[in-house]
PDB file of N, CA and C in Angstrom:
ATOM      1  N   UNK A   1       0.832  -1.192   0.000  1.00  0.00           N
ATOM      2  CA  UNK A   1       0.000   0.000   0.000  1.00  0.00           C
ATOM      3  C   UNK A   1       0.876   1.255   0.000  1.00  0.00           C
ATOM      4  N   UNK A   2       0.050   2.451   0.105  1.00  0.00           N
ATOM      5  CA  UNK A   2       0.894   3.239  -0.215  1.00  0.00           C
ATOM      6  C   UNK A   2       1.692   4.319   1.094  1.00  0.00           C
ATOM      7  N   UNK A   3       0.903   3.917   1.946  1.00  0.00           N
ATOM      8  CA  UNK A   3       1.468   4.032   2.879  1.00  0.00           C
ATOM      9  C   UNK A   3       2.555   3.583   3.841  1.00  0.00           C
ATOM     10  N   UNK A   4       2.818   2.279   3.520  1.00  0.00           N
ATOM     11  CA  UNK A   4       3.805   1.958   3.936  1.00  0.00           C
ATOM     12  C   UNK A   4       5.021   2.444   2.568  1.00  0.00           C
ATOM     13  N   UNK A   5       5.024   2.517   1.959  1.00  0.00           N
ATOM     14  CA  UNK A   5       5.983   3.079   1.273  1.00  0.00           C
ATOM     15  C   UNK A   5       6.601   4.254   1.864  1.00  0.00           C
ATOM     16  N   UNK A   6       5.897   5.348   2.430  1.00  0.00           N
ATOM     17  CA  UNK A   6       6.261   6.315   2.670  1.00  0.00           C
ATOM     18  C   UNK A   6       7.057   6.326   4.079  1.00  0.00           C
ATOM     19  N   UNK A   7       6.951   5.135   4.735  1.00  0.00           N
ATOM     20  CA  UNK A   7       7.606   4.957   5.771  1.00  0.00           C
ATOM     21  C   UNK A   7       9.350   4.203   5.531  1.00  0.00           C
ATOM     22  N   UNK A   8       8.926   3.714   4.520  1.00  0.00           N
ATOM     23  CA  UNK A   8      10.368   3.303   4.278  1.00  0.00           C
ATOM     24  C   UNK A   8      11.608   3.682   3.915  1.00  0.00           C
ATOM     25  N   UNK A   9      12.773   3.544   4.528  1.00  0.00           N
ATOM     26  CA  UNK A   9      13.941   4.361   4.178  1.00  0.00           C
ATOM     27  C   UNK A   9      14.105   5.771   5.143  1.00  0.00           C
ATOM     28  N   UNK A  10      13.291   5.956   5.464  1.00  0.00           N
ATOM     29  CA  UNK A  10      12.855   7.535   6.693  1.00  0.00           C
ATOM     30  C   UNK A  10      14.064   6.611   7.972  1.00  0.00           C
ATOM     31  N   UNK A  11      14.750   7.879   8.481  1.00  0.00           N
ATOM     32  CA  UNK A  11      14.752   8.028   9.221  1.00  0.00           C
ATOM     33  C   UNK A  11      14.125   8.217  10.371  1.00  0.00           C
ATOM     34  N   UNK A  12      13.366   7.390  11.352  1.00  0.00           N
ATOM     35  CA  UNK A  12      11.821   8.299  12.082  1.00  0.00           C
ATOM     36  C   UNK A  12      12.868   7.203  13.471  1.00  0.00           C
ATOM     37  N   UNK A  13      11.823   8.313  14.477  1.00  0.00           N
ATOM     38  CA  UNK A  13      11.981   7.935  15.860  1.00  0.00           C
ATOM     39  C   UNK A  13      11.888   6.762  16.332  1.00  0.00           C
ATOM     40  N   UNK A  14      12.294   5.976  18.027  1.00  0.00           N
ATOM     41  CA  UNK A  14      11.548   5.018  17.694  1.00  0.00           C
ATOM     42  C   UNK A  14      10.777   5.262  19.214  1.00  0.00           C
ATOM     43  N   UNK A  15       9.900   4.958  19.059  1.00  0.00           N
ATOM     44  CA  UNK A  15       8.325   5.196  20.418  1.00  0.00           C
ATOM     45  C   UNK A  15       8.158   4.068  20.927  1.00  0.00           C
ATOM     46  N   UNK A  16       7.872   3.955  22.168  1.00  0.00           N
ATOM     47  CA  UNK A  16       7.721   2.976  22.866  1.00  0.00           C
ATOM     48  C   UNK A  16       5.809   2.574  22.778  1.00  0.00           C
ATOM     49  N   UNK A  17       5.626   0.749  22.115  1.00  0.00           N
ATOM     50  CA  UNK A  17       3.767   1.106  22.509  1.00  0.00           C
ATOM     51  C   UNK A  17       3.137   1.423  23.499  1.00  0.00           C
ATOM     52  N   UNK A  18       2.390   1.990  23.143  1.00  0.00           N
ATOM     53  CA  UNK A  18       1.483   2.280  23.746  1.00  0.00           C
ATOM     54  C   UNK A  18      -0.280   3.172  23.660  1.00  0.00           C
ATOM     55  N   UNK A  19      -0.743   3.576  24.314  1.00  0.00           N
ATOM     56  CA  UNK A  19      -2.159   4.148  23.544  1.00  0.00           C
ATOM     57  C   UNK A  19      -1.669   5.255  23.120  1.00  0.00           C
ATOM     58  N   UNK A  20      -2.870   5.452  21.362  1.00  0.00           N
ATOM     59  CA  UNK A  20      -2.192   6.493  21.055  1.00  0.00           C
ATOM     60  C   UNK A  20      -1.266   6.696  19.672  1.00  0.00           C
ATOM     61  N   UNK A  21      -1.485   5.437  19.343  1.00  0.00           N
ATOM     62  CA  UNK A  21      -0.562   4.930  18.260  1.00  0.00           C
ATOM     63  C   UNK A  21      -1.082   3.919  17.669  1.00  0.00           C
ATOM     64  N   UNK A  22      -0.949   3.991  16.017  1.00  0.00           N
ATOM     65  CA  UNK A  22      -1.789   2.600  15.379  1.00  0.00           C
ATOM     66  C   UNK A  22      -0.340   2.647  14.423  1.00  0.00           C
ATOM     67  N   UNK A  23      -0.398   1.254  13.967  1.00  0.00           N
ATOM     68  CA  UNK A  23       0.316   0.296  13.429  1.00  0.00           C
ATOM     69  C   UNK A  23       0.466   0.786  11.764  1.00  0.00           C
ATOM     70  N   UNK A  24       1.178   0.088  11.076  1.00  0.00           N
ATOM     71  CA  UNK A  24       1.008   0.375   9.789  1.00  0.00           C
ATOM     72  C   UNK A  24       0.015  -0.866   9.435  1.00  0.00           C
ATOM     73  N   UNK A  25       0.192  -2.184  10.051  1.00  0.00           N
ATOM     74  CA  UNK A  25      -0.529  -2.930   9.392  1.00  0.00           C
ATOM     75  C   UNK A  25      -2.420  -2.354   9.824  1.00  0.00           C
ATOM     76  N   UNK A  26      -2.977  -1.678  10.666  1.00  0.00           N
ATOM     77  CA  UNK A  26      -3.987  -1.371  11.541  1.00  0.00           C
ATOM     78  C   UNK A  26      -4.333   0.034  10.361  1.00  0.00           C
ATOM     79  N   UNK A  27      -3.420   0.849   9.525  1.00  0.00           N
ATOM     80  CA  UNK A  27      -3.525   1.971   8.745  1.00  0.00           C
ATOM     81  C   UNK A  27      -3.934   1.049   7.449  1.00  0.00           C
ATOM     82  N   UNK A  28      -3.268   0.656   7.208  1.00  0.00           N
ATOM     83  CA  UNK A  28      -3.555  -0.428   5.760  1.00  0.00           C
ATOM     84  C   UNK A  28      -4.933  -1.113   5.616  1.00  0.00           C
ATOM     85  N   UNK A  29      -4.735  -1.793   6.821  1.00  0.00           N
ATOM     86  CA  UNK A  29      -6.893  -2.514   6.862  1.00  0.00           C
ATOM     87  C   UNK A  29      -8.048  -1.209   7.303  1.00  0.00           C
ATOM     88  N   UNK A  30      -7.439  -0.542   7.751  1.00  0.00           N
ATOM     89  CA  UNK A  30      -8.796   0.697   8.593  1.00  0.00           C
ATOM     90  C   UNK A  30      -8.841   1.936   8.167  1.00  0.00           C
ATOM     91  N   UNK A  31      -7.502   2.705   7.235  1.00  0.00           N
ATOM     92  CA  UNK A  31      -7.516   4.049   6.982  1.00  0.00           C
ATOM     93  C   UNK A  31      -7.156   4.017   5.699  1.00  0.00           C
ATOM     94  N   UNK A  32      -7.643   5.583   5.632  1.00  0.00           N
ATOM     95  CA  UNK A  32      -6.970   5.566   4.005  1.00  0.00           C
ATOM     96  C   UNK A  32      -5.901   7.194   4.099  1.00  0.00           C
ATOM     97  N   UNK A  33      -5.307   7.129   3.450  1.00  0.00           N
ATOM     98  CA  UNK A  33      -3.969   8.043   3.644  1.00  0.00           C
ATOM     99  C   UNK A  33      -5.053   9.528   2.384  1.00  0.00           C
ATOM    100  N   UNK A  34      -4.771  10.931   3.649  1.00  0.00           N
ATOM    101  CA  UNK A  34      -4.914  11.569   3.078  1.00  0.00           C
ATOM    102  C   UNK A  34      -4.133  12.737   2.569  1.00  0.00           C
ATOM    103  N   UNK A  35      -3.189  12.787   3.304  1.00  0.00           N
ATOM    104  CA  UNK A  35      -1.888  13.532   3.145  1.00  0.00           C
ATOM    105  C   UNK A  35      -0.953  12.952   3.880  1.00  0.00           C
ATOM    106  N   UNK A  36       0.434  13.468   3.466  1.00  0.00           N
ATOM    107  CA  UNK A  36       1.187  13.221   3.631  1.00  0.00           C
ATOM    108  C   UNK A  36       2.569  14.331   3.373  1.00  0.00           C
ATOM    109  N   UNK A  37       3.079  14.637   4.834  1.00  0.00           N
ATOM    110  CA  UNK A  37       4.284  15.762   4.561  1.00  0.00           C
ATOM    111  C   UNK A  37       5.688  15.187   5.163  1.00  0.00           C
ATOM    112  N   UNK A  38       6.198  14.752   3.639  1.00  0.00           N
ATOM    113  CA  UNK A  38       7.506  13.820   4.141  1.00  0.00           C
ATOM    114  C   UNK A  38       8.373  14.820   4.668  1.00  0.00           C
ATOM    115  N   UNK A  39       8.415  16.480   4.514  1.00  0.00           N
ATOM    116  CA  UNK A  39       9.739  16.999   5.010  1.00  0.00           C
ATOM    117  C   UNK A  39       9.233  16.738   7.037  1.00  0.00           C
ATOM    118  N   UNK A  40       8.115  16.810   7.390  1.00  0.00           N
ATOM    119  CA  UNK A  40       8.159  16.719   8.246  1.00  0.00           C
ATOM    120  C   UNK A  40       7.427  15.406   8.974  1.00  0.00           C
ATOM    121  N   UNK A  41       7.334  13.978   8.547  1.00  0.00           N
ATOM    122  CA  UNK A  41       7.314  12.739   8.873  1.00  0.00           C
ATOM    123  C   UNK A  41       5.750  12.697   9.122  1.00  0.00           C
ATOM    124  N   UNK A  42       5.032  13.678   8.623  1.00  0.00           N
ATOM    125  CA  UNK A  42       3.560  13.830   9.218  1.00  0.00           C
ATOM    126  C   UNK A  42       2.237  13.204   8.426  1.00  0.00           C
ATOM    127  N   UNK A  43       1.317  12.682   9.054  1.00  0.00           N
ATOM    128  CA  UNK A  43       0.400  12.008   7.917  1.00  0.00           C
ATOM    129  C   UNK A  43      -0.734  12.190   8.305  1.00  0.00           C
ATOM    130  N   UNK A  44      -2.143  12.829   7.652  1.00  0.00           N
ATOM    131  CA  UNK A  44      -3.405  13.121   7.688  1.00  0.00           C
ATOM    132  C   UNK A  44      -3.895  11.782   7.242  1.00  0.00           C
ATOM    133  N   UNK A  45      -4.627  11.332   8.268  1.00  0.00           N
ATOM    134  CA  UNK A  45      -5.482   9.629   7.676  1.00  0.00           C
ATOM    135  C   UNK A  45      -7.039  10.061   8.045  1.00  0.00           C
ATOM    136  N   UNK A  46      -7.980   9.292   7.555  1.00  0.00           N
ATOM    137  CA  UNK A  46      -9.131   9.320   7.670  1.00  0.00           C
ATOM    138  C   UNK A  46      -9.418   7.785   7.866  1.00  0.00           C
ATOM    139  N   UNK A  47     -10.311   7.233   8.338  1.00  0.00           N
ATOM    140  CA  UNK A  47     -11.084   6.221   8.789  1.00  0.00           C
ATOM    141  C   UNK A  47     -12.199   5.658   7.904  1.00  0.00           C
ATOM    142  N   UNK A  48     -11.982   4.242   7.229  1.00  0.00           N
ATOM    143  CA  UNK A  48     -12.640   3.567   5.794  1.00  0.00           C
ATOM    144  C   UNK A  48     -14.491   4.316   6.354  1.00  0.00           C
ATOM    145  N   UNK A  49     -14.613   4.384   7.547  1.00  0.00           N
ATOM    146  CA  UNK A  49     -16.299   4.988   7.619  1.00  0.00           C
ATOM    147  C   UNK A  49     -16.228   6.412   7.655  1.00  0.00           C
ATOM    148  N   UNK A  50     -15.518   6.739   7.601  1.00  0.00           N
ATOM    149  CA  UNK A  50     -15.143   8.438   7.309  1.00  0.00           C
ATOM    150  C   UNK A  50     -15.420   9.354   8.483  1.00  0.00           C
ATOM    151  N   UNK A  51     -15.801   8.730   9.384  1.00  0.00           N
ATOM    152  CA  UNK A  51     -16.026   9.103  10.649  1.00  0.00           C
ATOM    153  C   UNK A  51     -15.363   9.756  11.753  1.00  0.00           C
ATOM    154  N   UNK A  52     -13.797   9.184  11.585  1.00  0.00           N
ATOM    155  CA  UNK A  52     -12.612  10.171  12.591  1.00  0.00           C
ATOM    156  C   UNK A  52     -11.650  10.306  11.521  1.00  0.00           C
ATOM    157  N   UNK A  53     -11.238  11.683  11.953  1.00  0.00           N
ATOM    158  CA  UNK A  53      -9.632  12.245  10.837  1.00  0.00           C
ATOM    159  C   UNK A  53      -8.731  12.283  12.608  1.00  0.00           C
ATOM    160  N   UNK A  54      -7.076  11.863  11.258  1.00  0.00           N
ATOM    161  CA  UNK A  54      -6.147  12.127  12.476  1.00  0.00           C
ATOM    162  C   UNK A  54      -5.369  12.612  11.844  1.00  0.00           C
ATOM    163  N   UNK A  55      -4.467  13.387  12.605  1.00  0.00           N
ATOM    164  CA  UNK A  55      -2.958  13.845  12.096  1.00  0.00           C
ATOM    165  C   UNK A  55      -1.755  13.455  13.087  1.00  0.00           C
ATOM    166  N   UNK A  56      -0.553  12.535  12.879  1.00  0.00           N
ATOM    167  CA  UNK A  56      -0.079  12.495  13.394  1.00  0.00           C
ATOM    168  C   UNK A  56       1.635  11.967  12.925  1.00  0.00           C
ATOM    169  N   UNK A  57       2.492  11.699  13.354  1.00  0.00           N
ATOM    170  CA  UNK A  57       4.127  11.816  13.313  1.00  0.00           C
ATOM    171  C   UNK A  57       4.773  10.068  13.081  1.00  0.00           C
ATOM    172  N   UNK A  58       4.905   9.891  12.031  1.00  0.00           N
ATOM    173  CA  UNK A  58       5.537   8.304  11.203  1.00  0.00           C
ATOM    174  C   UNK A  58       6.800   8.057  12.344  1.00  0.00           C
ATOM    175  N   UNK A  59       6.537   7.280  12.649  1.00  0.00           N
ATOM    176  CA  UNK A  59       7.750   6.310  13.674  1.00  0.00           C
ATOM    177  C   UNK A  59       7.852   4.781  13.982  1.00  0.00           C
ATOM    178  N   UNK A  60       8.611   4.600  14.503  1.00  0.00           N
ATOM    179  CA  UNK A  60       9.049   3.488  14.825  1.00  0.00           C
ATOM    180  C   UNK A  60       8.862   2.713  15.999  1.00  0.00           C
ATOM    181  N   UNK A  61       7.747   1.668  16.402  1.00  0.00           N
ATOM    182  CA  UNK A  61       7.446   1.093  17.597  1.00  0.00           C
ATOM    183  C   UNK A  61       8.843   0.618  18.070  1.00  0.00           C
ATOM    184  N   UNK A  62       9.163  -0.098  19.212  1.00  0.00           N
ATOM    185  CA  UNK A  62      10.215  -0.476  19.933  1.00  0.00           C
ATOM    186  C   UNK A  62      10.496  -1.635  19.579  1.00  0.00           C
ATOM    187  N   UNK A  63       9.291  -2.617  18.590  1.00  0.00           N
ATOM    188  CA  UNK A  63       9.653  -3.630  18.498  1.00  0.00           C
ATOM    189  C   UNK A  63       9.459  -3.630  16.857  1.00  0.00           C
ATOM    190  N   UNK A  64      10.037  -2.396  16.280  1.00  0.00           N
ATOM    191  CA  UNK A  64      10.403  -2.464  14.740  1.00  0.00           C
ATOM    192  C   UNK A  64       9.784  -2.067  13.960  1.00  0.00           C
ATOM    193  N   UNK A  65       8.150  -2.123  14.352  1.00  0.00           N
ATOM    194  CA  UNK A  65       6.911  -2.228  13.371  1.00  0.00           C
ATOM    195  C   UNK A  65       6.808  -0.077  13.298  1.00  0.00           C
ATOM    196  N   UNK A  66       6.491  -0.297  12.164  1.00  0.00           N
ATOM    197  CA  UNK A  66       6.098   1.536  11.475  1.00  0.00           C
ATOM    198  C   UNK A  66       4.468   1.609  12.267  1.00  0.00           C
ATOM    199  N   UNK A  67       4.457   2.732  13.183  1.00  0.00           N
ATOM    200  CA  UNK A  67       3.152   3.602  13.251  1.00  0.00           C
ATOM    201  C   UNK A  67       3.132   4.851  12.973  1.00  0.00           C
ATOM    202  N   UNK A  68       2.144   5.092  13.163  1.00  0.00           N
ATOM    203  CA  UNK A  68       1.829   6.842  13.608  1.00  0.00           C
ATOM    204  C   UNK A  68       1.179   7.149  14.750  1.00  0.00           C
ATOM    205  N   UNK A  69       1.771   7.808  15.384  1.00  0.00           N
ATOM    206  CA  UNK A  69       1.681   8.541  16.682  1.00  0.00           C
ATOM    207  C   UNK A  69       0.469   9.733  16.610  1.00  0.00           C
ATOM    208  N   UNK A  70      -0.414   9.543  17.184  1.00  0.00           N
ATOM    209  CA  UNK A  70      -1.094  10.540  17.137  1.00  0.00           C
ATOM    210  C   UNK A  70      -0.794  11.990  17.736  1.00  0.00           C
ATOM    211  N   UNK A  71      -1.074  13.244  16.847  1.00  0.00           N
ATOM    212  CA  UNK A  71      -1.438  14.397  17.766  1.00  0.00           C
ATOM    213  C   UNK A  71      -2.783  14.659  17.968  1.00  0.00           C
ATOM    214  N   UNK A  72      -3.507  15.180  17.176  1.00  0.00           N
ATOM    215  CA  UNK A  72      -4.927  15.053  17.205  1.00  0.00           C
ATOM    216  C   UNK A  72      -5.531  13.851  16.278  1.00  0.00           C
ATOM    217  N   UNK A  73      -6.826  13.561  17.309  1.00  0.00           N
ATOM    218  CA  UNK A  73      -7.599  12.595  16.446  1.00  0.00           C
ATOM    219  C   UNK A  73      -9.104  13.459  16.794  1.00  0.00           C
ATOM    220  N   UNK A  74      -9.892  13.306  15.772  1.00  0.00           N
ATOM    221  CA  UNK A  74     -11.470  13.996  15.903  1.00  0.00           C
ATOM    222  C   UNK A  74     -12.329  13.134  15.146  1.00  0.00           C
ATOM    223  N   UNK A  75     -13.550  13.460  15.657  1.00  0.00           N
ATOM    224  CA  UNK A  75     -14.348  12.925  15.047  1.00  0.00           C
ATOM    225  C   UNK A  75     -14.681  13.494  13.963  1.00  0.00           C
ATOM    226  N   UNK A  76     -15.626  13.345  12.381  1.00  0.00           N
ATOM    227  CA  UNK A  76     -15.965  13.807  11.786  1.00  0.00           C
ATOM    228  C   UNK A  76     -17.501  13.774  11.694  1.00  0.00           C
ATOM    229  N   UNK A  77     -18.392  14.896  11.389  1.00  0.00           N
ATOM    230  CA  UNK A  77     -19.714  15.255  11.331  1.00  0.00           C
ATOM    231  C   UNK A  77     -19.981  16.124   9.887  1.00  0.00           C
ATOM    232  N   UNK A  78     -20.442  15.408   8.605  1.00  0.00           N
ATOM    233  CA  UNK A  78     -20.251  15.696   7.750  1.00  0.00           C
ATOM    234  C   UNK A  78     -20.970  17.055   7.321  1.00  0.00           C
ATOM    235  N   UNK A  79     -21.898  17.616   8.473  1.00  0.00           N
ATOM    236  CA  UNK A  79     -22.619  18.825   8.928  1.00  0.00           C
ATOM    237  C   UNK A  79     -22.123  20.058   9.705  1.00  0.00           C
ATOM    238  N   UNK A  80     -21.266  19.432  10.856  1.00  0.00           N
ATOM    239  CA  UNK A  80     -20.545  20.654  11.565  1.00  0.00           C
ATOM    240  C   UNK A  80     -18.977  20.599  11.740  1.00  0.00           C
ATOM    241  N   UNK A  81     -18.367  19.842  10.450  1.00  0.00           N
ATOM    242  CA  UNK A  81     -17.076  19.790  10.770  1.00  0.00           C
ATOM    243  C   UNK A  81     -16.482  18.902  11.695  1.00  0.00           C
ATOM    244  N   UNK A  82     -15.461  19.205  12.348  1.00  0.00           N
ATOM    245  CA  UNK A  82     -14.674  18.431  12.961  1.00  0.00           C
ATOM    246  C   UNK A  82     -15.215  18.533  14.365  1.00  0.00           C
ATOM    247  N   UNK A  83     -15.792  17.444  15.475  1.00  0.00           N
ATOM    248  CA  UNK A  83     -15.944  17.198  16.677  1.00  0.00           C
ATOM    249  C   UNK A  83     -15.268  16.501  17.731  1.00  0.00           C
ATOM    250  N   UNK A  84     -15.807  16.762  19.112  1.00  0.00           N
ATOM    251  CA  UNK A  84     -14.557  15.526  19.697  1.00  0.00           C
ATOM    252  C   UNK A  84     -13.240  15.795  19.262  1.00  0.00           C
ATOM    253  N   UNK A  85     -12.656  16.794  19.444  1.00  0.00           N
ATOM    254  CA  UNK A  85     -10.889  16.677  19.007  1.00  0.00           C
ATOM    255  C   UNK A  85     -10.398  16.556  20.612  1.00  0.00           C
ATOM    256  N   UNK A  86      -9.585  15.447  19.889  1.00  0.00           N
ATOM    257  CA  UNK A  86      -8.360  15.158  21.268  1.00  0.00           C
ATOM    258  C   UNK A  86      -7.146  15.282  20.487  1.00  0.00           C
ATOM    259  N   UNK A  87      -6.490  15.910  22.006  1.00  0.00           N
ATOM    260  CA  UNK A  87      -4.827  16.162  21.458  1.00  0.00           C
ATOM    261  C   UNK A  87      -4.259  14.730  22.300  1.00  0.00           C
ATOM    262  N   UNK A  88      -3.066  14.351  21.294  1.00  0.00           N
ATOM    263  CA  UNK A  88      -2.229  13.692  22.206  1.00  0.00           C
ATOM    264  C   UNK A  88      -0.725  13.734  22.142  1.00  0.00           C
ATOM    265  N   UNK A  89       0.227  13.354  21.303  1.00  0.00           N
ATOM    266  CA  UNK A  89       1.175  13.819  21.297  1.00  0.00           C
ATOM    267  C   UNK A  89       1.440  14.623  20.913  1.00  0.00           C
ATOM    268  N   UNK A  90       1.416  15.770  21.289  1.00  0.00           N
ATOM    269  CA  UNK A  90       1.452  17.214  21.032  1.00  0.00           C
ATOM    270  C   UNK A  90       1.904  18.172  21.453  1.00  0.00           C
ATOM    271  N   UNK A  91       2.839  19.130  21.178  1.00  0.00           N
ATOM    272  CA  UNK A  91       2.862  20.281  22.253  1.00  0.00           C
ATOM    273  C   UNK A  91       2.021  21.212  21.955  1.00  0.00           C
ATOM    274  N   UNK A  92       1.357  21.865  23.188  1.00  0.00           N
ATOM    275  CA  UNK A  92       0.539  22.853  23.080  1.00  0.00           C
ATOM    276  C   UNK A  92       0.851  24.188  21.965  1.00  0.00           C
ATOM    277  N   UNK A  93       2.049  24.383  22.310  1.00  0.00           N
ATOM    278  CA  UNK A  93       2.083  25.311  21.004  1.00  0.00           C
ATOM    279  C   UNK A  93       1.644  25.333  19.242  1.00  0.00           C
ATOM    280  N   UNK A  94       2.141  23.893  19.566  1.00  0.00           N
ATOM    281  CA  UNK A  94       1.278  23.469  17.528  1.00  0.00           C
ATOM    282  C   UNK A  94      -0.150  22.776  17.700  1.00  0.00           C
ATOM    283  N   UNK A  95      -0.696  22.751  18.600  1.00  0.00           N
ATOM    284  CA  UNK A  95      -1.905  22.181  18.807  1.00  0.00           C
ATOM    285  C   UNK A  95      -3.150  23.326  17.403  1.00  0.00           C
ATOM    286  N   UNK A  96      -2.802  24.358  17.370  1.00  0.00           N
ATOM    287  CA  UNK A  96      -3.905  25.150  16.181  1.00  0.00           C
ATOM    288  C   UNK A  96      -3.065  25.211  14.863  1.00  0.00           C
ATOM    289  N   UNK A  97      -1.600  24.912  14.762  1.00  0.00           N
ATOM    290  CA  UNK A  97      -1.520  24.395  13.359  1.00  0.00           C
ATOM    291  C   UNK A  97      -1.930  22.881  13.062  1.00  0.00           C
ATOM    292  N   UNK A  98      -1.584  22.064  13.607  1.00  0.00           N
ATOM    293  CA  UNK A  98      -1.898  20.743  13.910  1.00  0.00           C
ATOM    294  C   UNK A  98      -3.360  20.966  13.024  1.00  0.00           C
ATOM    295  N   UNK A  99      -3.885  21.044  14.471  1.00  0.00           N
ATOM    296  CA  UNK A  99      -5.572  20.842  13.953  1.00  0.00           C
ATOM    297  C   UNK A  99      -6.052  22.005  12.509  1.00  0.00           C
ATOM    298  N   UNK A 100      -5.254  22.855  11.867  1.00  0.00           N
ATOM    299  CA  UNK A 100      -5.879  23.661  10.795  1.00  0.00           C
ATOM    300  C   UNK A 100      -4.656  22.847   9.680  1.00  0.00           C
ATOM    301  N   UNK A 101      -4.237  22.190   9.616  1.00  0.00           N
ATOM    302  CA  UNK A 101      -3.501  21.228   9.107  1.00  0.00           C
ATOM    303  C   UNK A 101      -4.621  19.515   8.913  1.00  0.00           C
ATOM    304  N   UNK A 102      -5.047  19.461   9.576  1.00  0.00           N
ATOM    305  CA  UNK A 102      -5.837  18.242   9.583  1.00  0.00           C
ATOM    306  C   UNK A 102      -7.635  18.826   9.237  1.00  0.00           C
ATOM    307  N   UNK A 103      -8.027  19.689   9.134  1.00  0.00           N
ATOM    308  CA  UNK A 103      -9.175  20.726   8.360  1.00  0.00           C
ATOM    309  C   UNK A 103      -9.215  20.799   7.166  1.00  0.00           C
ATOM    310  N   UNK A 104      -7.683  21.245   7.164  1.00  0.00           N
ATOM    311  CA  UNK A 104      -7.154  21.739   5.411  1.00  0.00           C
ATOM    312  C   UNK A 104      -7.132  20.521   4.593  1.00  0.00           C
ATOM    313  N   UNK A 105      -6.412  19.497   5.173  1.00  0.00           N
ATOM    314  CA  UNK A 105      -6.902  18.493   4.515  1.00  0.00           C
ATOM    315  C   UNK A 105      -7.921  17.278   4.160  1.00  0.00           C
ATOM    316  N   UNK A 106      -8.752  17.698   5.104  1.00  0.00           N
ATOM    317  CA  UNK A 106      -9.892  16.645   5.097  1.00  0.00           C
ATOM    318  C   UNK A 106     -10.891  17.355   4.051  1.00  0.00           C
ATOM    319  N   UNK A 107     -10.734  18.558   4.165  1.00  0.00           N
ATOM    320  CA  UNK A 107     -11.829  19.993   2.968  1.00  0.00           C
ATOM    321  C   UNK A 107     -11.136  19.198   2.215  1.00  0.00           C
ATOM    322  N   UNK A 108      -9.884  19.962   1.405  1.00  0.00           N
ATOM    323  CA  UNK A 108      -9.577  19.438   0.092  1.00  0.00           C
ATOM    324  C   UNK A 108      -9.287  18.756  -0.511  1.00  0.00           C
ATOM    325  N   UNK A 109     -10.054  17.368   0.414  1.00  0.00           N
ATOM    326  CA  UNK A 109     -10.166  15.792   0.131  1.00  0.00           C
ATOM    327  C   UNK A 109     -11.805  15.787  -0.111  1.00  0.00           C
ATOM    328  N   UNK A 110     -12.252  16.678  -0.266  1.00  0.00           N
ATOM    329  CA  UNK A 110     -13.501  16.252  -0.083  1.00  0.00           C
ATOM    330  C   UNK A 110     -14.350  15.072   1.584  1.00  0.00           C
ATOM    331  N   UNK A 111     -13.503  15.380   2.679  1.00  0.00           N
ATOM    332  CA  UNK A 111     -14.212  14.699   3.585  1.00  0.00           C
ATOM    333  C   UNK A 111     -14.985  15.912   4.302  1.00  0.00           C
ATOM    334  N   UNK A 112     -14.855  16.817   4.554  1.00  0.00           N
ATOM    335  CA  UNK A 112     -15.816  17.930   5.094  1.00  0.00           C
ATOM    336  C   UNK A 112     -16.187  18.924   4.206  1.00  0.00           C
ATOM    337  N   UNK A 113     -17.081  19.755   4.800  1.00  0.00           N
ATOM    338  CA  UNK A 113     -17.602  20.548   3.239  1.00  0.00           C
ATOM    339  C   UNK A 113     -16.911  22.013   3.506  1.00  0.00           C
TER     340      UNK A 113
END
């Protein structure tokens, strides 16, 4: 898929599991890749029911396997936008690019209007 491609050859961190983090194989069966910003290891996914968008940071579990780390995950409401946003790995300071980063791309994917 095409997402794991983009993990390969990267240099990325490596994170210890835990909540908070999905798998590449868990992105491959459940999400579909909506952006992607290799200068900064970052990936906008959406959910096969279109229901939650996330944005979060390509790394390396402890035991080898490629995830992404979440910063924000939200729900989607194809009426009022983005709901339910949780931050998680995040620093507060990028918490409103973050989330207008994960807006921007769910609009000009056609997942919100």
């Amino acid at each position: 898929m095409e997402a794991r491609r983009l993990f390969e050859g990267k240099t990325l961190p490596t994170v210890e599991q835990g909540v908070g983090m999905i798998s590449i194989d868990t992105i491959e069966r459940q999400w579909d890749l909506v952006h992607c910003e290799p200068e900064t290891n970052r990936m906008v996914l959406v959910s096969r029911s279109r229901k939650v968008g996330i944005v979060g940071k390509m790394a390396i579990r402890d035991d080898g396997k490629f995830c992404l780390v979440f910063e924000i995950w939200a729900t989607i409401d194809p009426n009022l936008g983005l709901c339910e946003m949780q931050q998680w790995y995040i620093d507060r300071s990028e918490y409103q690019a973050r989330l207008a980063e994960l807006q921007h791309a769910l609009t000009a994917n056609g997942y919100l209007a």
